[in-house]
N, C-alpha and C. Protein backbone atom coordinates (compact mmCIF):
# COMPACT_ATOMS: atom_id res chain seq x y z
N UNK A 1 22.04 -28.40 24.74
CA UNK A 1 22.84 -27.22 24.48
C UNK A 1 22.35 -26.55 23.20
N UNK A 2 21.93 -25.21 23.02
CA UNK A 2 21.69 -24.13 22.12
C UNK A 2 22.25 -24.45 20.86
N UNK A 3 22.53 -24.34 19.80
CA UNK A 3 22.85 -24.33 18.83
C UNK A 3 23.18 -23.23 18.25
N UNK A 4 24.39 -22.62 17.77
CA UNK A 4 24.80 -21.11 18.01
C UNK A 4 24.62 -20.89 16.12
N UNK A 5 24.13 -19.81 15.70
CA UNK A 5 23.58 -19.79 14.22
C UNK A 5 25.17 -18.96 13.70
N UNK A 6 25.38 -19.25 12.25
CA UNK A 6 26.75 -18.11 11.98
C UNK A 6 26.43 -16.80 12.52
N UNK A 7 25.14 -16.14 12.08
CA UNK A 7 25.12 -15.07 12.14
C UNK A 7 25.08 -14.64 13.63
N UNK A 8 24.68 -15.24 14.64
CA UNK A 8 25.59 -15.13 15.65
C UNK A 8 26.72 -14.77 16.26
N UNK A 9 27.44 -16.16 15.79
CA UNK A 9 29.12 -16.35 15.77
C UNK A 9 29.69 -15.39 15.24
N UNK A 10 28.80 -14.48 14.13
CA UNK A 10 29.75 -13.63 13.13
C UNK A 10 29.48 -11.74 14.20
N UNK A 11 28.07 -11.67 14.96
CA UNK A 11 27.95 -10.74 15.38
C UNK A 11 28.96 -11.00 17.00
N UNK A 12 29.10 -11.90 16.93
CA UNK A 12 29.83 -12.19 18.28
C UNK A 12 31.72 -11.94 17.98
N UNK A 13 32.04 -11.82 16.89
CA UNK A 13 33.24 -11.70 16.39
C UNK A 13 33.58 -10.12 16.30
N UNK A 14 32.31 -9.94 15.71
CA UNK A 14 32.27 -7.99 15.41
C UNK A 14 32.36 -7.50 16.59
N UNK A 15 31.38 -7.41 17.33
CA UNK A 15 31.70 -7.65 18.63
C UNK A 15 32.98 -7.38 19.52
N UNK A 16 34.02 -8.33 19.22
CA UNK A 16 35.62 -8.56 19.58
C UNK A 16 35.59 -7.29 19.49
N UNK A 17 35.92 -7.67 17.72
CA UNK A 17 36.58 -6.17 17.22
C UNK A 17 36.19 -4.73 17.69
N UNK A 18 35.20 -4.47 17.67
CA UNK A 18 34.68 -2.98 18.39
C UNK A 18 34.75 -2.45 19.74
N UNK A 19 34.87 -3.63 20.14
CA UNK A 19 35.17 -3.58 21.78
C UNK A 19 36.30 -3.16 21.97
N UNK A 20 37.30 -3.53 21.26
CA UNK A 20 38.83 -3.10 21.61
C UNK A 20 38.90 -1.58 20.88
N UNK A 21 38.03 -1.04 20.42
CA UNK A 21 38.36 0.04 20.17
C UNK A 21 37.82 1.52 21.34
N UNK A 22 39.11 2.83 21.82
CA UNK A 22 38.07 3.43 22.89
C UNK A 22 36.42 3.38 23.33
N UNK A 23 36.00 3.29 24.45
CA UNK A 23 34.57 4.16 24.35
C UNK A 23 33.39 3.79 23.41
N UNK A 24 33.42 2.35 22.87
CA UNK A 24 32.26 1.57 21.96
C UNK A 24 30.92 1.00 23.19
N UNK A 25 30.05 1.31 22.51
CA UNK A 25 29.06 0.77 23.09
C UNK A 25 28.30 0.51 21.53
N UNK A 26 27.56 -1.15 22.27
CA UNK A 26 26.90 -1.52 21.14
C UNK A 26 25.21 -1.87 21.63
N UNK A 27 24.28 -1.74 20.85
CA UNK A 27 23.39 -1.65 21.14
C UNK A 27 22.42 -2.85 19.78
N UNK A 28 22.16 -3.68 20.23
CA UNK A 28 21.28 -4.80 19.78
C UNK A 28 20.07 -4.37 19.80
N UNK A 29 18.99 -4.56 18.09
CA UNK A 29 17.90 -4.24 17.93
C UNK A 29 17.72 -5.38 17.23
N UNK A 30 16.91 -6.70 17.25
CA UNK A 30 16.67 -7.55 16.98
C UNK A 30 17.56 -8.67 16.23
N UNK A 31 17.70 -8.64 14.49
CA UNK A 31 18.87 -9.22 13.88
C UNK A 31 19.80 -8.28 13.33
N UNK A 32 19.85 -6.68 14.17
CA UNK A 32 20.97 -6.01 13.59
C UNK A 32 21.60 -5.69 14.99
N UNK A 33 22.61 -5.16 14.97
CA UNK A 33 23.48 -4.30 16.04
C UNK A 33 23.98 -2.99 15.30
N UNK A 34 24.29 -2.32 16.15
CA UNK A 34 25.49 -0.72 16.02
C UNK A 34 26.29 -0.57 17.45
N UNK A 35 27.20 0.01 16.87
CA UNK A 35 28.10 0.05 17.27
C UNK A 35 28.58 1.81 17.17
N UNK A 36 28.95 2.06 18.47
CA UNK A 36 28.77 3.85 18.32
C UNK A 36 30.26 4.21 19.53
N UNK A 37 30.22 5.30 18.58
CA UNK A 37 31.23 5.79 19.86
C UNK A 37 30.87 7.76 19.87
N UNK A 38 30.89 7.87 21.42
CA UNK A 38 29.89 9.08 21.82
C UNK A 38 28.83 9.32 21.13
N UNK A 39 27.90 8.41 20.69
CA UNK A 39 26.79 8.41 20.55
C UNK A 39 27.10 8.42 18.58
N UNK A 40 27.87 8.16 17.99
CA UNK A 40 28.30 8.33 16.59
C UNK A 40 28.05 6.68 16.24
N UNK A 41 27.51 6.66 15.20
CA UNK A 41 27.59 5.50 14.53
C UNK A 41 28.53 5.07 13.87
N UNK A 42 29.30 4.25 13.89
CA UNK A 42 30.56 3.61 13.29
C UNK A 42 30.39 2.48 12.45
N UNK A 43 29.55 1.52 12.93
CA UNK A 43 29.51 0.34 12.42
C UNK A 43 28.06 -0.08 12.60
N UNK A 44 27.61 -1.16 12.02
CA UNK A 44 26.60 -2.20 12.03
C UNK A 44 26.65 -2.87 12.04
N UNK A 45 25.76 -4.25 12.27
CA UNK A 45 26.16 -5.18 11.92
C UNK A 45 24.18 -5.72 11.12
N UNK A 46 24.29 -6.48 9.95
CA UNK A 46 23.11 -6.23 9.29
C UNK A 46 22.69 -7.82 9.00
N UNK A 47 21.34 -8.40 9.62
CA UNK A 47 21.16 -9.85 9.25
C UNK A 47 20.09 -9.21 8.57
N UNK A 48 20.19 -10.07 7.30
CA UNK A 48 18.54 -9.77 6.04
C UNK A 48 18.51 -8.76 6.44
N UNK A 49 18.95 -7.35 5.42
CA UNK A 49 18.58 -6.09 6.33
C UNK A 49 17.47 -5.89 4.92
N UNK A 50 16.44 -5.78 5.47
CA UNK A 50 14.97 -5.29 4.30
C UNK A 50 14.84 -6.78 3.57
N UNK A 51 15.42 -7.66 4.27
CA UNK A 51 14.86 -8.65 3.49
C UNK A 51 16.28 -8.66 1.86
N UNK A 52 16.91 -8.37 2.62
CA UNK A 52 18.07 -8.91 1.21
C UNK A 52 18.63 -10.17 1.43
N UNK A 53 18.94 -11.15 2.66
CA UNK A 53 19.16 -12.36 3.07
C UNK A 53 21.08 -12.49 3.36
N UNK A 54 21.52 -11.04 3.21
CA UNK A 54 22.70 -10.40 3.54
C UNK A 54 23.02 -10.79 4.91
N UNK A 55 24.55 -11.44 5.53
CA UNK A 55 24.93 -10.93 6.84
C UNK A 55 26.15 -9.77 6.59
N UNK A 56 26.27 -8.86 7.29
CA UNK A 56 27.44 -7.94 6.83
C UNK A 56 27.87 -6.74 7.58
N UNK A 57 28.99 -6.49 7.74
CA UNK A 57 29.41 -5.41 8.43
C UNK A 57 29.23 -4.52 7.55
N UNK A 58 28.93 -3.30 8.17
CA UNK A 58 28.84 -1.66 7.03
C UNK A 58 29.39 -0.99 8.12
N UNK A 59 30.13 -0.28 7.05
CA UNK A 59 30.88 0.90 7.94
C UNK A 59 31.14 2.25 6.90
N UNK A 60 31.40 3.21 7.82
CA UNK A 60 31.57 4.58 6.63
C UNK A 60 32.97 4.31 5.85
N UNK A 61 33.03 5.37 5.25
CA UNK A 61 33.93 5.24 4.15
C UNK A 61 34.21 6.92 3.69
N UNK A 62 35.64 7.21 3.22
CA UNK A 62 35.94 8.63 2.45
C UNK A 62 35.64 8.42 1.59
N UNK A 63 34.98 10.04 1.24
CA UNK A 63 34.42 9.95 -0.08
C UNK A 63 34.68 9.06 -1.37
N UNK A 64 33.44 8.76 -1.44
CA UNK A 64 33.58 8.16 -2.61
C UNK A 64 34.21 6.48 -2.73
N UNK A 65 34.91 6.38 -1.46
CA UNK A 65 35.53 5.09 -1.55
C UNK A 65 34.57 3.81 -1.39
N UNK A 66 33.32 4.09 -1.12
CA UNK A 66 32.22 3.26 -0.73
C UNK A 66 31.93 2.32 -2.38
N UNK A 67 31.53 3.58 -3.52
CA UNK A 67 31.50 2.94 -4.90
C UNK A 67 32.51 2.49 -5.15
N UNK A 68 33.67 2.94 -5.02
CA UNK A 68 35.01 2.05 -5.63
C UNK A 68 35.71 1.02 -5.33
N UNK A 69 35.06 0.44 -4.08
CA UNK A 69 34.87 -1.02 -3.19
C UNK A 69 34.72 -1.85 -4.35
N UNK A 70 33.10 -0.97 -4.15
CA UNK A 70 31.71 -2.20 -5.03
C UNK A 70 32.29 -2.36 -6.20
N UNK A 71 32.92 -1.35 -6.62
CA UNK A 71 33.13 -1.23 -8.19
C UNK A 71 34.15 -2.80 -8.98
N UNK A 72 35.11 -2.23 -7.63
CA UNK A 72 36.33 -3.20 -7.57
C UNK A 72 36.16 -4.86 -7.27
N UNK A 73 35.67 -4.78 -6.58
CA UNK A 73 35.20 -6.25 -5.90
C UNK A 73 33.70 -6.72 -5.51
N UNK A 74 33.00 -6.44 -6.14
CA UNK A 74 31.77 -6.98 -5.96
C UNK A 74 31.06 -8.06 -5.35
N UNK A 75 31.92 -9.15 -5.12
CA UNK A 75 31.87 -10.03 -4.32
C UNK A 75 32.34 -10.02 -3.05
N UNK A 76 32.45 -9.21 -2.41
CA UNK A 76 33.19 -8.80 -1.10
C UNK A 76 32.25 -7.36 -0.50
N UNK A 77 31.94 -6.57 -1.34
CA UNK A 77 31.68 -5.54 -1.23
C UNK A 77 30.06 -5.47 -1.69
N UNK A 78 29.10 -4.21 -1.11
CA UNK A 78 27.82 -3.70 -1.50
C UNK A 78 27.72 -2.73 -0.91
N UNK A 79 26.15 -2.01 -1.19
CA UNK A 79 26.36 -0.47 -1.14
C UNK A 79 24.65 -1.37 -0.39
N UNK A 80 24.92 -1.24 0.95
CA UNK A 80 23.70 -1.06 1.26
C UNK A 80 22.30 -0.68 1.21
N UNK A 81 21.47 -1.06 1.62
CA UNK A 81 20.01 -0.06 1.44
C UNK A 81 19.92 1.18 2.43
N UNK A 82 19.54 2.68 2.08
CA UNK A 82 19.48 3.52 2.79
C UNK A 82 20.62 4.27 3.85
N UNK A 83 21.82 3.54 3.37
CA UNK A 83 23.04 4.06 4.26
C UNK A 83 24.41 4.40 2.99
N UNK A 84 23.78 3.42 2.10
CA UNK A 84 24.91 3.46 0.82
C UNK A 84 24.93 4.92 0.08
N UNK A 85 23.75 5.24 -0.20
CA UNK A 85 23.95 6.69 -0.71
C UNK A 85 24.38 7.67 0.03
N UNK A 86 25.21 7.22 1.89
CA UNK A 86 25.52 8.36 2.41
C UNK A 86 26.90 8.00 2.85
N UNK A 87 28.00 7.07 2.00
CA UNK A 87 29.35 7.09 1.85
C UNK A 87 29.14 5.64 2.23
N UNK A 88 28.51 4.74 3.07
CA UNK A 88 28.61 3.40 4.05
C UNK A 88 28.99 2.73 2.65
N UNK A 89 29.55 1.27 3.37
CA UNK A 89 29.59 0.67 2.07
C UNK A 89 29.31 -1.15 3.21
N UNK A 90 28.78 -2.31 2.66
CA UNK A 90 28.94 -3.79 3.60
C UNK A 90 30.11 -4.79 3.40
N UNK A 91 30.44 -5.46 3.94
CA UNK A 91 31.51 -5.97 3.71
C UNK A 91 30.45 -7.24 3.80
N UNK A 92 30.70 -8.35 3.23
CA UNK A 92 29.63 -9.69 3.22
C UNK A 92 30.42 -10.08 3.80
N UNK A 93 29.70 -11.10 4.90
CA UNK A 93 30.17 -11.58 6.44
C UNK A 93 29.57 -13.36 6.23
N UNK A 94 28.69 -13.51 5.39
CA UNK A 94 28.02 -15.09 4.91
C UNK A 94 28.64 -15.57 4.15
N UNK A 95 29.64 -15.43 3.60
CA UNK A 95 30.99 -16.18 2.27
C UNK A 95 31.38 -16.71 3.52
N UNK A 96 31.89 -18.14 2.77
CA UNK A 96 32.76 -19.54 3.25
C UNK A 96 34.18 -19.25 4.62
N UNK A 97 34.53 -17.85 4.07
CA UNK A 97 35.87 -17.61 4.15
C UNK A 97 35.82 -15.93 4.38
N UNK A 98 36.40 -15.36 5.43
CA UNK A 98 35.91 -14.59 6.04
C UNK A 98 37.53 -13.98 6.54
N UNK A 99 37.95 -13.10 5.99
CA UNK A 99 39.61 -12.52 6.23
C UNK A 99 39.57 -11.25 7.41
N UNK A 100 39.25 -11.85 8.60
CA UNK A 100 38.63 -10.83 9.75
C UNK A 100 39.89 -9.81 10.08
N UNK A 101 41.06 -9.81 9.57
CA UNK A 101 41.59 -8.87 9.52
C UNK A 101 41.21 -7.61 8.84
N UNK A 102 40.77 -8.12 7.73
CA UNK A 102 40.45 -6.74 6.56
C UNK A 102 38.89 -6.65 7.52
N UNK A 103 38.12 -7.35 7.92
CA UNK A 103 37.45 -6.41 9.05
C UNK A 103 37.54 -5.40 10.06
N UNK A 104 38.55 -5.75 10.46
CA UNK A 104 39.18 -5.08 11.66
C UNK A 104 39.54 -3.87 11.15
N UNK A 105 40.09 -3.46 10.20
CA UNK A 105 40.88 -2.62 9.55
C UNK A 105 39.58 -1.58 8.67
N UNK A 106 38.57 -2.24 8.43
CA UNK A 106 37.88 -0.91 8.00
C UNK A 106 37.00 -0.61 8.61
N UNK A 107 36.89 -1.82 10.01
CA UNK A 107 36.11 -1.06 10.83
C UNK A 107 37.01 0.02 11.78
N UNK A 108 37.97 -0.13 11.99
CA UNK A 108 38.83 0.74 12.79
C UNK A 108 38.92 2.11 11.45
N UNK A 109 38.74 1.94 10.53
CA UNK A 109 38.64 3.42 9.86
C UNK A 109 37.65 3.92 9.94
N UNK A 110 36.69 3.28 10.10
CA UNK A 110 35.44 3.79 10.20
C UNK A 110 35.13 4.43 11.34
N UNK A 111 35.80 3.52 12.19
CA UNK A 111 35.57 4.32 13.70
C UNK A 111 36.83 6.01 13.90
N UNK A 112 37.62 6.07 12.92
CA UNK A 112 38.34 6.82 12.99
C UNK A 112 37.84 7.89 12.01
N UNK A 113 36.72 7.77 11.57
CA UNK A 113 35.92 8.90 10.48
C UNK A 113 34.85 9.89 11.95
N UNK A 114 34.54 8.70 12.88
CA UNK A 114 33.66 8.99 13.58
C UNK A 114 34.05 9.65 14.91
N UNK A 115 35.03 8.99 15.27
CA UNK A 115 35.75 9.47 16.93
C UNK A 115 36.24 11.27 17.37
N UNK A 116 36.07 11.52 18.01
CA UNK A 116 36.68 12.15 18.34
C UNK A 116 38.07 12.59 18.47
N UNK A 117 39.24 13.78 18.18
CA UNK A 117 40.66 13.16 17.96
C UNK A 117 41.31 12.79 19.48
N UNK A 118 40.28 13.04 20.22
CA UNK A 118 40.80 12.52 21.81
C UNK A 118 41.26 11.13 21.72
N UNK A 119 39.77 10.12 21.26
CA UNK A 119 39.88 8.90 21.06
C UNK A 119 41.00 8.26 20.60
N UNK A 120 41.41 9.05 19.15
CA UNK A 120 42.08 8.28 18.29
C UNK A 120 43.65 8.63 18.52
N UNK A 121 43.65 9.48 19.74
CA UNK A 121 44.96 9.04 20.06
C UNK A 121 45.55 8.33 20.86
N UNK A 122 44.35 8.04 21.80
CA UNK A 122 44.32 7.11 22.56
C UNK A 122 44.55 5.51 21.93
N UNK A 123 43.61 5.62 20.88
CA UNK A 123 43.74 4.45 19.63
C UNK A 123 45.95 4.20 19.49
N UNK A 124 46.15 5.52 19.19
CA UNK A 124 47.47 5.44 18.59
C UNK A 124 48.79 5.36 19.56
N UNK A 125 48.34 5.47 20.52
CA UNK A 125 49.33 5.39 21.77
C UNK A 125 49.14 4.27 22.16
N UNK A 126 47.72 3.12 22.47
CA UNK A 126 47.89 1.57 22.17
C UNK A 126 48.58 0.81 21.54
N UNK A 127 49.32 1.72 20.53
CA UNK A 127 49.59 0.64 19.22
C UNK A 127 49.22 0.30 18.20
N UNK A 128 48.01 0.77 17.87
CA UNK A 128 46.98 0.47 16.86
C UNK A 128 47.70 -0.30 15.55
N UNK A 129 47.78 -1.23 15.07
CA UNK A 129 48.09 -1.61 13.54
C UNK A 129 47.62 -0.34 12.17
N UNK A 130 47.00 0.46 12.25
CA UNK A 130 46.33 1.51 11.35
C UNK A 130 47.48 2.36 11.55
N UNK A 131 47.90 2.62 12.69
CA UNK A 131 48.99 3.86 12.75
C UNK A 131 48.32 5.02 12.76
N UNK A 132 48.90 6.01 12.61
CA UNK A 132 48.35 7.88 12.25
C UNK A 132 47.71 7.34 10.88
N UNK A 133 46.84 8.48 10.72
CA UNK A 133 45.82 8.71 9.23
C UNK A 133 45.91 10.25 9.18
């Protein structure tokens, strides 16, 4: 039997999460994924991205809230390579301890920066835990 690696287990979790949101399709390019809705990028998912030895979800962010993550929590938070200077911010997914709620929750904002407002009411008539924004 295979031996399943975290970073696996951890893209297989992201995964979950994006799936339950409208109209996601994800698309696997070697040790990264994305995650899109109508062709919009929402999410990633990033193993060693350039060789930083990072696993991590990135997702967009309102202005400005991307630095004030990092700013705040640095150990939880980074400003990616080549996506950080355009609002994204990573959430580190390789720590011990992994609070996949607060995943869920900024990837569902993220996907709500990106969606369409068709989607996201569809999102809100499910039930969504986020509520209206």
């Amino acid at each position: 039997m295979a031996t399943v690696s975290h970073a696996e287990r951890t893209l297989i979790r992201l995964t979950e999460i994006c799936g339950k949101l409208p109209e996601v399709v994800r698309s696997v390019r070697g040790d990264h994924a994305d995650f899109r809705v109508r062709k919009k990028v929402f999410a990633y998912f990033l193993n060693n991205h350039h060789g930083d030895g990072i696993i991590s979800a990135c997702v967009k962010s309102a202005l400005g809230e991307n630095a004030d993550r990092v700013v705040v929590q640095p150990e939880k938070y980074y400003l990616p390579a080549d996506i950080g200077a355009r609002g994204w911010f990573g959430m580190y997914l390789d720590r011990p301890s992994i609070d996949w709620t607060e995943v869920r929750n900024i990837v569902e904002i993220s996907y709500r920066l990106s969606a369409p407002k068709t989607l996201i009411r569809l999102l809100e008539e499910a039930g969504s835990p986020m509520g209206r924004r």
